[in-house]
N, C-alpha and C. Protein backbone atom coordinates (compact mmCIF):
# COMPACT_ATOMS: atom_id res chain seq x y z
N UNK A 1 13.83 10.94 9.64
CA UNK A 1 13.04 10.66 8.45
C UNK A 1 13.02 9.15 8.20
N UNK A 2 11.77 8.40 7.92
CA UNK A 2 11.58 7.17 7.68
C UNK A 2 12.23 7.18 6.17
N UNK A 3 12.97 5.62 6.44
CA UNK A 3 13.70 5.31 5.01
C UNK A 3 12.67 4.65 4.17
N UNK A 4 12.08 5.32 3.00
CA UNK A 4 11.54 4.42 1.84
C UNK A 4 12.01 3.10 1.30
N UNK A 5 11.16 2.15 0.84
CA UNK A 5 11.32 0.84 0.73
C UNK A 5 11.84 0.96 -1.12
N UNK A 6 12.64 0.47 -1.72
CA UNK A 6 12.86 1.22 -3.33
C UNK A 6 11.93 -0.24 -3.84
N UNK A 7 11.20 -0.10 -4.83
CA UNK A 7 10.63 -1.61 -5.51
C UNK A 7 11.09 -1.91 -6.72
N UNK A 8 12.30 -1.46 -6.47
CA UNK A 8 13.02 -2.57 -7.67
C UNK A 8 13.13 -3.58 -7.58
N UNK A 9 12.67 -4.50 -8.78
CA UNK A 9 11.93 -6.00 -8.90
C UNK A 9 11.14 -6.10 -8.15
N UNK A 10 10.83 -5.61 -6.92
CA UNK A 10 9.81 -5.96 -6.52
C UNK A 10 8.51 -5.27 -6.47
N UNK A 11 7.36 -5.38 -7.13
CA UNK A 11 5.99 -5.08 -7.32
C UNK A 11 5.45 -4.42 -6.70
N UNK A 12 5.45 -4.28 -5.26
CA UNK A 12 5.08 -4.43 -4.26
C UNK A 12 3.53 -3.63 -4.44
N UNK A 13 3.49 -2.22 -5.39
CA UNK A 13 2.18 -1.68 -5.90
C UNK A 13 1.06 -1.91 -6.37
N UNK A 14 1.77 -3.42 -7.46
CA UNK A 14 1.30 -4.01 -8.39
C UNK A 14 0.72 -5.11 -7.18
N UNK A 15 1.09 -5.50 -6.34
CA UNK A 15 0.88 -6.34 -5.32
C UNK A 15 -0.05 -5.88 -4.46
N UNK A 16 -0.02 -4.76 -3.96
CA UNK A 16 -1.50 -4.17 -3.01
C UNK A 16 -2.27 -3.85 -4.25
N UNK A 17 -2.27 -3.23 -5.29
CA UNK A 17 -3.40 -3.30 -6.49
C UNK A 17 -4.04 -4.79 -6.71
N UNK A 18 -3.56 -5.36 -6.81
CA UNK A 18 -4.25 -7.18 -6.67
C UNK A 18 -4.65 -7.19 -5.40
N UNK A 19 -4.66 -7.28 -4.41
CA UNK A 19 -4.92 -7.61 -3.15
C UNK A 19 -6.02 -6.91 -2.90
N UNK A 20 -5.95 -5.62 -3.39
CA UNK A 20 -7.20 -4.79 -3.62
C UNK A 20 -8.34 -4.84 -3.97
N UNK A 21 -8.30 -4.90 -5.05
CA UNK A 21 -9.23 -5.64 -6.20
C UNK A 21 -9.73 -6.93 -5.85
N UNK A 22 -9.11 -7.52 -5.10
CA UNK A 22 -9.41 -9.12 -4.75
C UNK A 22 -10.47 -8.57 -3.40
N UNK A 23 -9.98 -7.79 -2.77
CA UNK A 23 -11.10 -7.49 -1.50
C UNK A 23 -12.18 -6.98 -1.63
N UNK A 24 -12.14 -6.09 -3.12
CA UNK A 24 -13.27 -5.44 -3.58
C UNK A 24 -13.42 -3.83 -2.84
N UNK A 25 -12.40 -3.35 -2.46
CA UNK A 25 -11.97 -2.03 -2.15
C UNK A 25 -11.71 -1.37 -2.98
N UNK A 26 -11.90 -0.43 -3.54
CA UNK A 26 -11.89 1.16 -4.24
C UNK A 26 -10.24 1.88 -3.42
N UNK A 27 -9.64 2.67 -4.49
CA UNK A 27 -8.69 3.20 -3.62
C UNK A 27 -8.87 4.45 -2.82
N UNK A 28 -10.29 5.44 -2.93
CA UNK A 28 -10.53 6.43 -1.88
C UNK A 28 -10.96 5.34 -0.93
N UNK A 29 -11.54 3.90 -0.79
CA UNK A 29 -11.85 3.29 0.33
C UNK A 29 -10.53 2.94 1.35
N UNK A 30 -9.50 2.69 0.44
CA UNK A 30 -8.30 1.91 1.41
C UNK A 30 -7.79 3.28 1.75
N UNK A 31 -7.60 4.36 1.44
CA UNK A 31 -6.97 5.67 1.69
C UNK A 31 -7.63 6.13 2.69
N UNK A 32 -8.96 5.90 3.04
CA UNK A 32 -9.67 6.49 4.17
C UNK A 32 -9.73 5.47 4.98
N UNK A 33 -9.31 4.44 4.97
CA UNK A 33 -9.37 2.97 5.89
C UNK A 33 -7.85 2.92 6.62
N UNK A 34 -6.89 3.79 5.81
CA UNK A 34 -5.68 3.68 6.04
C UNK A 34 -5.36 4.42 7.34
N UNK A 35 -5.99 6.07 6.68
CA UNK A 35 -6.20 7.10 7.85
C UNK A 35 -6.91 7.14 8.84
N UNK A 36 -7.85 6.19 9.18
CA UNK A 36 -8.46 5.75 10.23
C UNK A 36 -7.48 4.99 10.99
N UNK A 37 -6.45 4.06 10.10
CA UNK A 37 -5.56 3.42 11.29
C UNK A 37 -4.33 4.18 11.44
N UNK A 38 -4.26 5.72 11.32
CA UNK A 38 -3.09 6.27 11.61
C UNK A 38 -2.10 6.82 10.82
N UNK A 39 -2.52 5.91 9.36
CA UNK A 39 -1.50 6.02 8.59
C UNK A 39 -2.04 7.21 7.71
N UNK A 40 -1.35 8.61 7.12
CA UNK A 40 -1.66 9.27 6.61
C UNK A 40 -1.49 9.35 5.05
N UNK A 41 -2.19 8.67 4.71
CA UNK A 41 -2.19 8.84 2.68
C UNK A 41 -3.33 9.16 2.52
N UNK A 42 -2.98 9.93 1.07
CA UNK A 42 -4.37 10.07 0.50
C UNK A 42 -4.77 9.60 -0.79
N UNK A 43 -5.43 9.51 -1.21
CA UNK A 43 -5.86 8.59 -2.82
C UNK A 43 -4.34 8.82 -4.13
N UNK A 44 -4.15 10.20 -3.44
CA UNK A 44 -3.26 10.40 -4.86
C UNK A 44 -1.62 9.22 -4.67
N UNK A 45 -1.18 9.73 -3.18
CA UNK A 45 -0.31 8.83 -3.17
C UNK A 45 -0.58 7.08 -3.07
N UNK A 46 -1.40 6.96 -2.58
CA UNK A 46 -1.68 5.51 -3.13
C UNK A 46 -1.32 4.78 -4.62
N UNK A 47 -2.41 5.65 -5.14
CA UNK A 47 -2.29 5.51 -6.94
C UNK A 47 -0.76 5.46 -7.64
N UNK A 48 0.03 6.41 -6.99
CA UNK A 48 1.52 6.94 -7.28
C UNK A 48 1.85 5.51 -6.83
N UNK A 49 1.23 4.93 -5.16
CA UNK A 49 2.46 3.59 -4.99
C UNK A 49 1.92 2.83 -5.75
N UNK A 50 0.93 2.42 -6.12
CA UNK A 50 0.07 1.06 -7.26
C UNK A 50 0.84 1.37 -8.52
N UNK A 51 1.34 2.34 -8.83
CA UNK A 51 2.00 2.65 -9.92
C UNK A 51 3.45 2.53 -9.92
N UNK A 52 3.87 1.96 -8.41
CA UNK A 52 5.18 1.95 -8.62
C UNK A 52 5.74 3.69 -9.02
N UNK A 53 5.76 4.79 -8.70
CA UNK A 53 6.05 5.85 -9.45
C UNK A 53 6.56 6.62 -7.90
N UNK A 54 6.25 6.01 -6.55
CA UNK A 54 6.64 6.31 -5.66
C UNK A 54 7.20 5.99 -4.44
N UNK A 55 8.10 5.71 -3.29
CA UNK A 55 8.30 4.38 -2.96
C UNK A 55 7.27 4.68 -1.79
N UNK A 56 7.37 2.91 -0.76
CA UNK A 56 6.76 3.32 0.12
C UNK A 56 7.66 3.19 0.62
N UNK A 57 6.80 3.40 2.13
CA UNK A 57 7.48 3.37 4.05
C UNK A 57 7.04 2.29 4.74
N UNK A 58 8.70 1.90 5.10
CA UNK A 58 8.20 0.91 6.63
C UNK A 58 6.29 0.95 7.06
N UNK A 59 6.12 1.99 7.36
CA UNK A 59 4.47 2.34 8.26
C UNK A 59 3.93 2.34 7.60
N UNK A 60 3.95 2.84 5.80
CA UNK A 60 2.92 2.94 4.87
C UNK A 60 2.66 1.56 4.80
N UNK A 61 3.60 0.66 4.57
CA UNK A 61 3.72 -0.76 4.62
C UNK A 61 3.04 -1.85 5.31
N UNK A 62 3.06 -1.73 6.73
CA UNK A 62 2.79 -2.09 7.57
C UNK A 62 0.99 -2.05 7.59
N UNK A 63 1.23 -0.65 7.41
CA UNK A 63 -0.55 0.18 7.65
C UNK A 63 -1.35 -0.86 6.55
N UNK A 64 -0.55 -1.20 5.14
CA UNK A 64 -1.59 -1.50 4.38
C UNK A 64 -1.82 -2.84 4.52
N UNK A 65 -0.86 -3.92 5.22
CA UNK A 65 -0.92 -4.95 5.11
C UNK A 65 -1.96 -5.34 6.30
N UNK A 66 -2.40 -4.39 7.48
CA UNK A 66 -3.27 -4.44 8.57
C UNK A 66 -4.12 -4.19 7.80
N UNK A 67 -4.43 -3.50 7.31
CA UNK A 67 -5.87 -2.69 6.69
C UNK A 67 -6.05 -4.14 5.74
N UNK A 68 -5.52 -4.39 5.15
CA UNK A 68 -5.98 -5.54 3.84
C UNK A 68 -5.78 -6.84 4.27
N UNK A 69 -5.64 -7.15 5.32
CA UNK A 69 -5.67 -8.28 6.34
C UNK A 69 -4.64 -9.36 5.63
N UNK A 70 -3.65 -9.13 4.79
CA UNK A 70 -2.58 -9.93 4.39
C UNK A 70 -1.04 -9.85 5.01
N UNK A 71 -0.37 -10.74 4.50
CA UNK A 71 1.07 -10.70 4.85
C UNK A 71 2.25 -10.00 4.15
N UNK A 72 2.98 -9.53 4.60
CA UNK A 72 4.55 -9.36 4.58
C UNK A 72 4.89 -9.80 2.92
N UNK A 73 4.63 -11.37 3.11
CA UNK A 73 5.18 -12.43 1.79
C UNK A 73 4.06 -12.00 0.90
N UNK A 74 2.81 -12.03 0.82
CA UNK A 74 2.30 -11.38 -0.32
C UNK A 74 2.41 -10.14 -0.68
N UNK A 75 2.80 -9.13 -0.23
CA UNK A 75 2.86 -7.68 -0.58
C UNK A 75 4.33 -7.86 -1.08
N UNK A 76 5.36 -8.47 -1.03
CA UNK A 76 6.49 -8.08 -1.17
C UNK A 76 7.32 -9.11 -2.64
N UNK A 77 5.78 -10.06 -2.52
CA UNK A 77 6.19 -11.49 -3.78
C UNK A 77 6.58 -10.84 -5.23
């Protein structure tokens, strides 16, 4: 089982929700952009991680920072 990332102090939801919004992506867009690269979410858990209400994964991680063409240091600031 992949170990979840916990976001205490760190945003990291609040951080792909900006990054989001800044690209002008919808979250059924990044959820179906996600699953095209492998990574399996769907709108609801997204929303849950933008909300901080769920953690993510190493791969969920990874997946979104490919998909949203940013870094490591901004998702994690």
């Amino acid at each position: 089982m992949e170990q979840k990332i916990k976001q205490d102090g760190i945003h990291i939801g609040a951080n792909i929700r900006r990054i989001r919004l800044a690209c002008g992506i919808k979250q059924t867009q990044l959820a179906k952009m996600l699953q095209l690269n492998g990574c399996d979410m769907t709108r609801e858990a997204l929303v849950k991680l933008e909300r901080g209400t769920q953690h993510i994964t190493a791969t969920q991680l990874r997946a979104i920072r490919d998909v949203l063409g940013t870094t490591y240091d901004e998702l994690l600031k």
